[in-house]
Protein backbone atom coordinates (compact mmCIF):
# COMPACT_ATOMS: atom_id res chain seq x y z
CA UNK A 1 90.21 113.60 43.43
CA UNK A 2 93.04 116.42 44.51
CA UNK A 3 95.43 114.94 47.56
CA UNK A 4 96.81 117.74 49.22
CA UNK A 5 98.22 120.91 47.97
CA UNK A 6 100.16 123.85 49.58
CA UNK A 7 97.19 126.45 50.06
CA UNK A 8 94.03 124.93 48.45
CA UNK A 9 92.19 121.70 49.21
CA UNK A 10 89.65 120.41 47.22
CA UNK A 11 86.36 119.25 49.27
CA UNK A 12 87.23 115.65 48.45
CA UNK A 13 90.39 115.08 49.56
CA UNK A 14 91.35 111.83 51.69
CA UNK A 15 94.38 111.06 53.69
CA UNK A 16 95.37 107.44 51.96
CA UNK A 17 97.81 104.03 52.69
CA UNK A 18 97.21 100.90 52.41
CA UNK A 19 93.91 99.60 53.63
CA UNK A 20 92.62 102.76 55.07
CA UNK A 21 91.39 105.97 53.55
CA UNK A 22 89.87 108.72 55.65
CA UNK A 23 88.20 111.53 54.01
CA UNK A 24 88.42 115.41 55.33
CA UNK A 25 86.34 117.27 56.57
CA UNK A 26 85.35 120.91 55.56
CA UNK A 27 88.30 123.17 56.24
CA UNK A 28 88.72 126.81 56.02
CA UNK A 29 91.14 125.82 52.97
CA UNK A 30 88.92 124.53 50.86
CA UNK A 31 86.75 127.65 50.00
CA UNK A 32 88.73 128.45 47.19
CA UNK A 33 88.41 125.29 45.83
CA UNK A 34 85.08 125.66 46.10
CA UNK A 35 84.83 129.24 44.35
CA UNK A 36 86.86 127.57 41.44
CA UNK A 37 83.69 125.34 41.10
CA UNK A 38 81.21 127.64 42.18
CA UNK A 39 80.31 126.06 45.54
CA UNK A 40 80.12 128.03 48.23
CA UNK A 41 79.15 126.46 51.17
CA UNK A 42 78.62 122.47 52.42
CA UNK A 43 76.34 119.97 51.30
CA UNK A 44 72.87 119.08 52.62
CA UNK A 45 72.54 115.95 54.31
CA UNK A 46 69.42 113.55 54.81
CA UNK A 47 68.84 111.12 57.68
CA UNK A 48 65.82 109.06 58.74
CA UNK A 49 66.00 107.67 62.14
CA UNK A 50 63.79 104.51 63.12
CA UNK A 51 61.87 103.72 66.27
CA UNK A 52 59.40 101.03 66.43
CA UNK A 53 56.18 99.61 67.70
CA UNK A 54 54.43 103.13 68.26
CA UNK A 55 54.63 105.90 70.77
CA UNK A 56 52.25 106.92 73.24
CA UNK A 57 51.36 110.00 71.30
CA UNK A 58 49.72 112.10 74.40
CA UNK A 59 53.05 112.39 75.64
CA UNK A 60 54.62 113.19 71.96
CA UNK A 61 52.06 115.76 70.49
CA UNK A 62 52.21 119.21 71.55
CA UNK A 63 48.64 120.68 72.47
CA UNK A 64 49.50 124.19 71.02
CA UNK A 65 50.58 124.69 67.19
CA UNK A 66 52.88 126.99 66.13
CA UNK A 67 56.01 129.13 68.05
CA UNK A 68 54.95 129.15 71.37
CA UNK A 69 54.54 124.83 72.07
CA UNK A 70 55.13 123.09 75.25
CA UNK A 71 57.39 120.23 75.00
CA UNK A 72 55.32 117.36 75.51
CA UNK A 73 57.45 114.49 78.00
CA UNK A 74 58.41 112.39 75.38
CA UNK A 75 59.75 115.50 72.96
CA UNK A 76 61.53 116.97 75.87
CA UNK A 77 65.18 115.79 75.35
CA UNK A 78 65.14 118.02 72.41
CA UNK A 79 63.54 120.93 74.14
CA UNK A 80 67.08 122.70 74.19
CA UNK A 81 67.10 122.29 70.27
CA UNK A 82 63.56 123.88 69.78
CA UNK A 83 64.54 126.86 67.08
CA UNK A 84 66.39 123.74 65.18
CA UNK A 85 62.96 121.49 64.61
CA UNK A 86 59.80 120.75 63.28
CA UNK A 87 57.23 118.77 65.05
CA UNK A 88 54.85 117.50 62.29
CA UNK A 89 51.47 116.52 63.02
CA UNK A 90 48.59 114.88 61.11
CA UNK A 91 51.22 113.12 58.72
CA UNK A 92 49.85 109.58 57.75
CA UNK A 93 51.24 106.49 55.76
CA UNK A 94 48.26 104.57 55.30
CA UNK A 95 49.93 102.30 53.05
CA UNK A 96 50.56 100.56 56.31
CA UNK A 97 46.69 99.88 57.21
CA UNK A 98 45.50 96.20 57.00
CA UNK A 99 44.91 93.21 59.00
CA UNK A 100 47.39 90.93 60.26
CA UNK A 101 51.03 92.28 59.50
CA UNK A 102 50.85 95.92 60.89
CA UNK A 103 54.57 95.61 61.90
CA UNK A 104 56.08 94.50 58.62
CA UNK A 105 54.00 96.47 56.65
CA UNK A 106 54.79 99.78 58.89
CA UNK A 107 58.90 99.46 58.41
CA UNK A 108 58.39 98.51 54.29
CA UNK A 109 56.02 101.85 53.60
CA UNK A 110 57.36 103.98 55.58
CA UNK A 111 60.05 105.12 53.09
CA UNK A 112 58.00 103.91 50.36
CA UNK A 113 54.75 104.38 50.93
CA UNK A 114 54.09 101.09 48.68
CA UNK A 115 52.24 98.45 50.25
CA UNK A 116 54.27 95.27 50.54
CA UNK A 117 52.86 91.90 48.82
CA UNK A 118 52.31 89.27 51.65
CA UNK A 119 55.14 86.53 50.66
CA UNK A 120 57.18 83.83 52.84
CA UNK A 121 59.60 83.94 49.49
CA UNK A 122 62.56 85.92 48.83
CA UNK A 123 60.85 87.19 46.16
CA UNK A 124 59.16 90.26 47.71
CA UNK A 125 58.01 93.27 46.74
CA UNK A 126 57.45 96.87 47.47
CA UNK A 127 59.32 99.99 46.06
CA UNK A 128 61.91 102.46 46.14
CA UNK A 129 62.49 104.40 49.22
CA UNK A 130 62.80 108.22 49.65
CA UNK A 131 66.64 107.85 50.39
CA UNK A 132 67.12 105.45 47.68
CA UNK A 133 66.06 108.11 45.58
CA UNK A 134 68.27 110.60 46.62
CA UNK A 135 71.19 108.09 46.24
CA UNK A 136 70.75 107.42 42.90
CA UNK A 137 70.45 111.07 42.02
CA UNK A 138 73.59 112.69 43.90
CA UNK A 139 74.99 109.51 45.57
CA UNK A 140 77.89 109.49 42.63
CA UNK A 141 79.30 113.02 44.77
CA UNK A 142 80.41 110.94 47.57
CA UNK A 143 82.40 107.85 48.37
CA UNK A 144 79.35 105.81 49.29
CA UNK A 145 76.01 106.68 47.71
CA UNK A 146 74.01 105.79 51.52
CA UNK A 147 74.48 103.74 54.34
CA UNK A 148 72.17 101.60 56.00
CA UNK A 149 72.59 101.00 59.99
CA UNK A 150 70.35 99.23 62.40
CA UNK A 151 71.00 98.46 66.22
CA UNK A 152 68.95 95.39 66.49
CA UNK A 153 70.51 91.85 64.75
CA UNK A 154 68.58 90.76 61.80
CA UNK A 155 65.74 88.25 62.00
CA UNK A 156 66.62 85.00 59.64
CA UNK A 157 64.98 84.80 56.16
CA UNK A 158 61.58 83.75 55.86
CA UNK A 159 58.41 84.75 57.27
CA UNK A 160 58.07 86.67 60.01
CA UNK A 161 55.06 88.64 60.48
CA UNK A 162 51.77 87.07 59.77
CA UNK A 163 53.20 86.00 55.98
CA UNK A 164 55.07 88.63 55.20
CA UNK A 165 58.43 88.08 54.42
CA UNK A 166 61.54 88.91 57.25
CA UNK A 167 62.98 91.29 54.44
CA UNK A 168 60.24 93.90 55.18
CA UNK A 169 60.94 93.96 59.14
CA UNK A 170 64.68 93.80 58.26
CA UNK A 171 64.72 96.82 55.70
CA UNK A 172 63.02 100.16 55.30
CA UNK A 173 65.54 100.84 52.56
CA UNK A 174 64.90 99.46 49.07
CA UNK A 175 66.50 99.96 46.37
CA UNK A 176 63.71 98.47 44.00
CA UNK A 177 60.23 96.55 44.43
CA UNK A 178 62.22 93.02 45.37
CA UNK A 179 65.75 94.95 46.50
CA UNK A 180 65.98 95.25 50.18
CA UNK A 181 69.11 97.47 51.83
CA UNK A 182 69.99 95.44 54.93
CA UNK A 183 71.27 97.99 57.50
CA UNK A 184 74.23 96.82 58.93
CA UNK A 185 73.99 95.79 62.97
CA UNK A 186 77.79 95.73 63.50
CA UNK A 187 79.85 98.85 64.07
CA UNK A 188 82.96 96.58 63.23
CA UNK A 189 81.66 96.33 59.77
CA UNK A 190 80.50 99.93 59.33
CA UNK A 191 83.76 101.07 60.42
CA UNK A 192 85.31 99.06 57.66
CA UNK A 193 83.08 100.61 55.20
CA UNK A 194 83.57 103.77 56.13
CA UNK A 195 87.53 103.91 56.39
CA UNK A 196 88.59 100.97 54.10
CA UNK A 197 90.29 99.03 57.16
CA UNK A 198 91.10 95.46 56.74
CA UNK A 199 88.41 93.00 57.08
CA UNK A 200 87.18 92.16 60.41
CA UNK A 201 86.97 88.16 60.75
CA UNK A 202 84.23 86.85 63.32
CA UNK A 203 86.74 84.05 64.98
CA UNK A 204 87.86 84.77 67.92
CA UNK A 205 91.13 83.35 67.74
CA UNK A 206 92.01 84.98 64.37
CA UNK A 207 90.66 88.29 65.08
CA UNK A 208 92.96 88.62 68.39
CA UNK A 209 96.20 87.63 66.22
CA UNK A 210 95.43 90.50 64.23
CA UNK A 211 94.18 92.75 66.62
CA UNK A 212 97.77 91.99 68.42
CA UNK A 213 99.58 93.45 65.06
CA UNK A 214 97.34 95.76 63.83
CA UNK A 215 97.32 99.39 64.05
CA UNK A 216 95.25 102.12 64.04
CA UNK A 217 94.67 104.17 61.22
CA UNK A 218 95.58 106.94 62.07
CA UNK A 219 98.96 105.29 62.63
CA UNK A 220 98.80 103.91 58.89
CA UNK A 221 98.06 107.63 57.63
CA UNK A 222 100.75 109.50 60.05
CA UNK A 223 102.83 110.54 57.53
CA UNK A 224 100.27 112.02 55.18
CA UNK A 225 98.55 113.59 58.04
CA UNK A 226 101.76 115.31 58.97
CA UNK A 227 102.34 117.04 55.17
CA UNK A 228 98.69 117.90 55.20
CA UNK A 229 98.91 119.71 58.80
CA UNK A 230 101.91 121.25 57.26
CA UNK A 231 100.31 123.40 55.04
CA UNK A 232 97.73 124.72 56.54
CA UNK A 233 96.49 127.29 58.93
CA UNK A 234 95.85 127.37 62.65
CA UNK A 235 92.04 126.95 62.42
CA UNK A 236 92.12 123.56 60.33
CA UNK A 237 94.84 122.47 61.95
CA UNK A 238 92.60 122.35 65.20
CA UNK A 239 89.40 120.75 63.14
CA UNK A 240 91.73 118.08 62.49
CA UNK A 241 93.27 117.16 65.49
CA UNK A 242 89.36 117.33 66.53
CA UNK A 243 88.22 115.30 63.68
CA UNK A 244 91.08 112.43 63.76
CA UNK A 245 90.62 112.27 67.68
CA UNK A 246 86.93 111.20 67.31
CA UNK A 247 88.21 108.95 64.25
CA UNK A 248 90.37 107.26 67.40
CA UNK A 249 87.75 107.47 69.94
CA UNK A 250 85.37 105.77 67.81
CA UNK A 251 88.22 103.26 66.63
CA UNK A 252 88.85 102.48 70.69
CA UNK A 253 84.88 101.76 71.02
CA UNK A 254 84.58 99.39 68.52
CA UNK A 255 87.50 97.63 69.25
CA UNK A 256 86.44 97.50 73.25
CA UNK A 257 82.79 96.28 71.68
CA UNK A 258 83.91 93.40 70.43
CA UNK A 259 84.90 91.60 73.65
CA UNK A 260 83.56 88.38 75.16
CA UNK A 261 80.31 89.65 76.44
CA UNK A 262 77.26 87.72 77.09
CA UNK A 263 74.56 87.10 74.57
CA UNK A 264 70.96 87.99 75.46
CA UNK A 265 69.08 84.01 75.03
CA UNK A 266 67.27 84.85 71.94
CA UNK A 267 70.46 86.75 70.07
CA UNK A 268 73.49 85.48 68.94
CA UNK A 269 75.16 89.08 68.57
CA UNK A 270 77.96 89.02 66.17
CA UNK A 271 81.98 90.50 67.10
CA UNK A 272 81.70 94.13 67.55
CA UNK A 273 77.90 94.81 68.40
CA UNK A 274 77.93 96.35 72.24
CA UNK A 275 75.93 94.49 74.77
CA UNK A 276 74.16 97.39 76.11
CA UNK A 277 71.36 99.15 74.38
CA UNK A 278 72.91 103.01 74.89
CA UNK A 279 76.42 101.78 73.82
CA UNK A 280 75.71 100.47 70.74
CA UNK A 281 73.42 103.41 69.47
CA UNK A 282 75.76 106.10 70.60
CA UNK A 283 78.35 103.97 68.42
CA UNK A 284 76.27 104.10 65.45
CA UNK A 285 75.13 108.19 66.07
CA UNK A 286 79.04 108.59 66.20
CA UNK A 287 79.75 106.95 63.26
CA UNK A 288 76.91 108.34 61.40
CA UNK A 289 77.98 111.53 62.36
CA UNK A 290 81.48 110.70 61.25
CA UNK A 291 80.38 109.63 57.82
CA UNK A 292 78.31 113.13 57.25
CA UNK A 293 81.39 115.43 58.35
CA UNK A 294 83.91 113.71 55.96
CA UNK A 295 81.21 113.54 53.21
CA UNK A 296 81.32 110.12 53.23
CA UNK A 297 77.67 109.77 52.26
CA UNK A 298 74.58 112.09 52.16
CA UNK A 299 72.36 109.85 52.73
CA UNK A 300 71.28 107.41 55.87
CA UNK A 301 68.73 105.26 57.44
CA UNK A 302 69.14 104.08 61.40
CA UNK A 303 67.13 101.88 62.81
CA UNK A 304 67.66 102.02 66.45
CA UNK A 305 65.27 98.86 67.10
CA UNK A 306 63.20 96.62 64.89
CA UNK A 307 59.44 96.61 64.28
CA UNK A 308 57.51 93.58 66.55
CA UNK A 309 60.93 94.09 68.52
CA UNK A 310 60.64 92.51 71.90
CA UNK A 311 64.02 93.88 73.16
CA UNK A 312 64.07 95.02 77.02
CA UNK A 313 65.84 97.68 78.73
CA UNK A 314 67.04 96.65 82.08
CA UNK A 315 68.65 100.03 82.01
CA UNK A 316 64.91 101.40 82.93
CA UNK A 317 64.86 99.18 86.11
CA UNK A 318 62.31 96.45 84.32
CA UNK A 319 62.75 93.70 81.68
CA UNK A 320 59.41 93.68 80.26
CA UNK A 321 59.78 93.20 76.23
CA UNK A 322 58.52 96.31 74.30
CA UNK A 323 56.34 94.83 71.61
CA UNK A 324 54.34 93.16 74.19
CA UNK A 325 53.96 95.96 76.52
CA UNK A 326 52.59 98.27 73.35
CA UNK A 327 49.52 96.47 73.61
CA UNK A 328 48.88 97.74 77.01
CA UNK A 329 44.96 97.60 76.63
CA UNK A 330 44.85 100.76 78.87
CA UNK A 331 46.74 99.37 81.75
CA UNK A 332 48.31 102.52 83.30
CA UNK A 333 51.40 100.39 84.16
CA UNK A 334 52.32 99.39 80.88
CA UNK A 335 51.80 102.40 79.27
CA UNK A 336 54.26 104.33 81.79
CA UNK A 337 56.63 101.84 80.93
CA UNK A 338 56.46 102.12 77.05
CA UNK A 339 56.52 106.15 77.72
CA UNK A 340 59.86 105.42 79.13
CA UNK A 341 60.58 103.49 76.52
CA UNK A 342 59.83 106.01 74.07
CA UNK A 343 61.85 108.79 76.28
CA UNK A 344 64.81 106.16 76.11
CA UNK A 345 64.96 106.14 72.24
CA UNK A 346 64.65 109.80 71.88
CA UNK A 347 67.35 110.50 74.61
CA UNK A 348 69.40 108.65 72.07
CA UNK A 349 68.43 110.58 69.08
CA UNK A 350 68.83 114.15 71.25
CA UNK A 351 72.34 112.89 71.88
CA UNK A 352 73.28 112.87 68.10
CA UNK A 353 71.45 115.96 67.42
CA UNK A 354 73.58 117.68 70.37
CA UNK A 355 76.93 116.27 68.66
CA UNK A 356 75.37 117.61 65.74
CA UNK A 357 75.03 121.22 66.70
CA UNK A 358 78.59 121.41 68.52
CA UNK A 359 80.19 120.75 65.07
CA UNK A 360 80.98 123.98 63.34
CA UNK A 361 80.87 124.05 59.46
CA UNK A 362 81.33 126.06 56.93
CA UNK A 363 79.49 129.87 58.30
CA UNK A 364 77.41 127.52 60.51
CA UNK A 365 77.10 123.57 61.72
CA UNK A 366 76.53 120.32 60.52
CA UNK A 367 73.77 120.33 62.17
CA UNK A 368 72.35 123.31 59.81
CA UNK A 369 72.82 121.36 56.72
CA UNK A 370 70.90 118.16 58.04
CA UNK A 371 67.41 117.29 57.51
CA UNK A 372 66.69 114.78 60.29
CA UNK A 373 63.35 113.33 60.60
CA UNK A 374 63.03 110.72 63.55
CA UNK A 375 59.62 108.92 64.29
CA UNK A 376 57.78 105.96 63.44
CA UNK A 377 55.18 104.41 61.05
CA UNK A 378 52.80 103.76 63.53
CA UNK A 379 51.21 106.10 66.34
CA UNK A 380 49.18 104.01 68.38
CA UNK A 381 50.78 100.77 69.33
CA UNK A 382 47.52 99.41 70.58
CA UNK A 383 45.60 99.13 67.97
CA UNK A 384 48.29 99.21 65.00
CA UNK A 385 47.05 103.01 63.78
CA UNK A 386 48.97 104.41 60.44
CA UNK A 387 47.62 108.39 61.08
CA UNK A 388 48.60 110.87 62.95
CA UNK A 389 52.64 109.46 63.04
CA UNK A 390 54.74 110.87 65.09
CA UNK A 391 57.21 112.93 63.37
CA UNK A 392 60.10 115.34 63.93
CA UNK A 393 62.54 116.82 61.41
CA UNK A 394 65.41 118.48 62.67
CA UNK A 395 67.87 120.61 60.84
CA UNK A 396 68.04 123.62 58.72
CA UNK A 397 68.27 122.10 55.41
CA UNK A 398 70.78 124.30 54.73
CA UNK A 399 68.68 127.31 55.24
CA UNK A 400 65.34 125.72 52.74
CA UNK A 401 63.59 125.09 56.62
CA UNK A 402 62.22 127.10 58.37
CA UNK A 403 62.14 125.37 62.15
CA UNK A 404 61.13 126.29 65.71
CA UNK A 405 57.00 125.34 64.84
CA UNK A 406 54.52 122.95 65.52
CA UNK A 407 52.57 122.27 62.60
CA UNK A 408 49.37 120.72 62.17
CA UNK A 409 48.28 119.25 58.75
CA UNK A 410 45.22 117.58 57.75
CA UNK A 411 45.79 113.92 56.75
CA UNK A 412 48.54 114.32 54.56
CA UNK A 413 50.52 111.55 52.88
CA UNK A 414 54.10 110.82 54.72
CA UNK A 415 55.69 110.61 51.15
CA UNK A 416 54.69 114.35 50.50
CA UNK A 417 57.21 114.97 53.09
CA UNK A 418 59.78 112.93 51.54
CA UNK A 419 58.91 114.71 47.98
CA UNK A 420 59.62 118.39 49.74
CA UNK A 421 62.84 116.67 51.22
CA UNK A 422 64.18 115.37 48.30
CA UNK A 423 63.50 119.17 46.49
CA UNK A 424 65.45 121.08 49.23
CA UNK A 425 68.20 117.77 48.48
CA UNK A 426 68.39 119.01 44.68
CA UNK A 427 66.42 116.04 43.62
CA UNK A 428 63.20 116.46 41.96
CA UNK A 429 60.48 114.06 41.28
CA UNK A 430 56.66 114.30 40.95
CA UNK A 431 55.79 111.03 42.42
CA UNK A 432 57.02 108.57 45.33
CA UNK A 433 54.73 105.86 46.57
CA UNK A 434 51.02 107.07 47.57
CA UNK A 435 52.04 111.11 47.30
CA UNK A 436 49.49 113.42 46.40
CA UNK A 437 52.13 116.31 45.82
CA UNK A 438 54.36 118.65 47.57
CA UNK A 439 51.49 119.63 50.54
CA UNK A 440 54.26 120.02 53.20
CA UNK A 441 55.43 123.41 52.53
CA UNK A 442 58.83 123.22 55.12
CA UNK A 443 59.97 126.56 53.83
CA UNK A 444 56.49 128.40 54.20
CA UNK A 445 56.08 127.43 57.86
């Protein structure tokens, strides 16, 4: 890995001291770097964001395929974004169907598509996931191979959902058949990860003494930042300063998060998770989008909110739990109020993609070389249904998409999805969980 040099960077560089090291992001002087190596433009990055318990899908699906689609209410926070998405219909992950357990088995297939063994032991089992994949085939070009987030605090081990064990709620990232990926809840901790900080200790009194002596690190880093600014010119000079002062905004928003705050009744919410819903998934976006501009990782799974989750949202001007108000049974009041659920959720995702699209890189944005897909692994709360999932992918793919459609499909596996992914990734394999075969042509359409 090249520090810093006069006139060329190469793409990655990191500004280091002890206990910290931030990567860079893509600056104007590391083209020639890349010519020297024969890369020429950015990497692609993969994300799958979570949502769970269903949506009501006659306010996700479009009624008209193709260009020329009306954005249906619960789509419309990413109306401004339409030539940058695909709204995929008819996608299925029937791995999920069965009797009791709909919830645990929807978050273990849906990156799988491997139906998980019923179990109350630790031993469980299901399969690799589609980003799992990816990480062990080009997760050696970054600093961390994936990272695995969640805004909801882990369930305990055990069983959970009608004998299945908690691991499958917990995780829709798996390394192997009995290898969960536990996304991490705390923005603390993720921080740590991501810039090599000291540890962050969960007592109180501990953490302030430290917090009273320590410093940010951009402070640790100053006088590396300062010979790197040095030598170069005007333009990455300015993505810097822009880069580092998100670095300290985030910095400032974790450390605010981690004040005495009250605990819903059912949670005992570990230092550094926000009390409020919006807070601590804008966190999480931000450092997600932090980790993909420095090239931390590639790859990423958030789960905004767990399967069979029963969190509320005061913020909505009710406090009804959102697992039980799923099952609606065709109560119009119910259903308006998961609808606004739903709209809350994707508000949160539109807010990433916006930050997304504002971030220039390389001849284009980040946003360009991201294949997004945001949905769930079940459509209709109700009654538990597996078809007809509510998908968007968002993104360019570096150019191997082709957005701005509706597209209808006839029941076609989830994982073929994941298979076309993974080729426009540079990663190619003939099988993952119940695929049939590349069917979802995303370059065609």
């Amino acid at each position: 890995m090249t520090f810093v040099t006069r006139r060329h960077l190469a793409r990655r560089s990191f500004l280091k001291a002890a206990g910290a090291t931030i990567a860079l992001p893509f600056l104007d002087a590391m083209v020639p770097a890349f010519a020297r190596a024969e890369i020429t433009k950015p990497p692609v990055r993969m994300a799958f964001m979570y949502v769970p318990n269903g949506i009501m899908m006659k306010d996700w699906t479009p009624t008209a395929e193709g260009r020329n689609f009306e954005f249906p209410r619960i789509l419309k926070p990413l109306e401004p974004f339409r030539e940058d998405l695909l709204v995929l219909t008819g996608l299925a992950q029937r791995q999920g169907d069965g009797a009791a357990g709909d919830h645990a088995r929807a978050s273990a297939t849906y990156l799988t598509g491997v139906c998980p063994k019923r179990s109350t032991s630790a031993d469980v089992e299901v399969g690799i996931s589609v980003d799992q994949v990816a990480a062990q085939a080009i997760g050696s070009k970054t600093r961390l191979p994936s990272i695995e987030m969640g805004c909801e605090v882990s369930r305990s081990v055990g069983s959970c959902d009608s004998g299945y064990s908690c691991a499958y709620i917990n995780s829709m990232s798996w390394r192997g058949p009995s290898t969960p990926n536990p996304p991490e809840t705390n923005p603390r901790l993720v921080f740590e990860r991501l810039f090599g900080t000291l540890a962050v200790d969960t007592d109180p009194e501990v953490r302030a003494r430290k917090e009273a002596d320590r410093k940010s690190i951009l402070d640790l880093v100053s006088n590396r930042t300062q010979h790197l600014m040095s030598g170069l010119g005007p333009s990455d000079r300015r993505k810097i300063d822009e880069y580092l002062t998100s670095i300290r905004e985030i910095e400032q928003r974790v450390a605010l998060s981690g004040g005495d705050h009250e605990a819903t009744p059912e949670i005992e919410k570990p230092a550094g998770v926000p009390p409020v819903f919006v807070e601590h998934v804008r966190l999480m976006n931000d450092l997600l989008l932090t980790a993909f501009r420095a090239d931390i990782t590639r790859i990423a799974t958030l789960i905004y909110s767990k399967e069979s989750s029963t969190r509320s949202y005061p913020e909505l001007g009710f406090s009804d739990p959102h697992h039980p108000l799923t099952h609606h049974r065709n109560n119009p009041e119910f259903i308006e109020k998961v609808t606004q659920i739903n709209c809350h959720h994707m508000e949160q995702f539109a807010d990433f993609v916006r930050k997304a699209k504002a971030i220039p890189e390389g001849d284009g944005t980040l946003l360009d070389h991201c294949m997004l897909v945001y949905g769930s692994s079940i459509s209709d709360g109700n009654i538990h249904l597996h078809e007809n999932l509510p998908v968007v992918l968002v993104g360019r793919g570096d150019g191997s998409l082709k957005p701005g459609r509706h597209i209808v499909y006839s029941e076609t596996p989830m994982t073929n999805l994941y298979l076309s992914m993974l080729d426009k990734m540079g990663v190619h394999t003939e099988k993952l969980g119940d695929s049939t075969g590349q069917t979802v042509h995303l370059a065609d359409v």
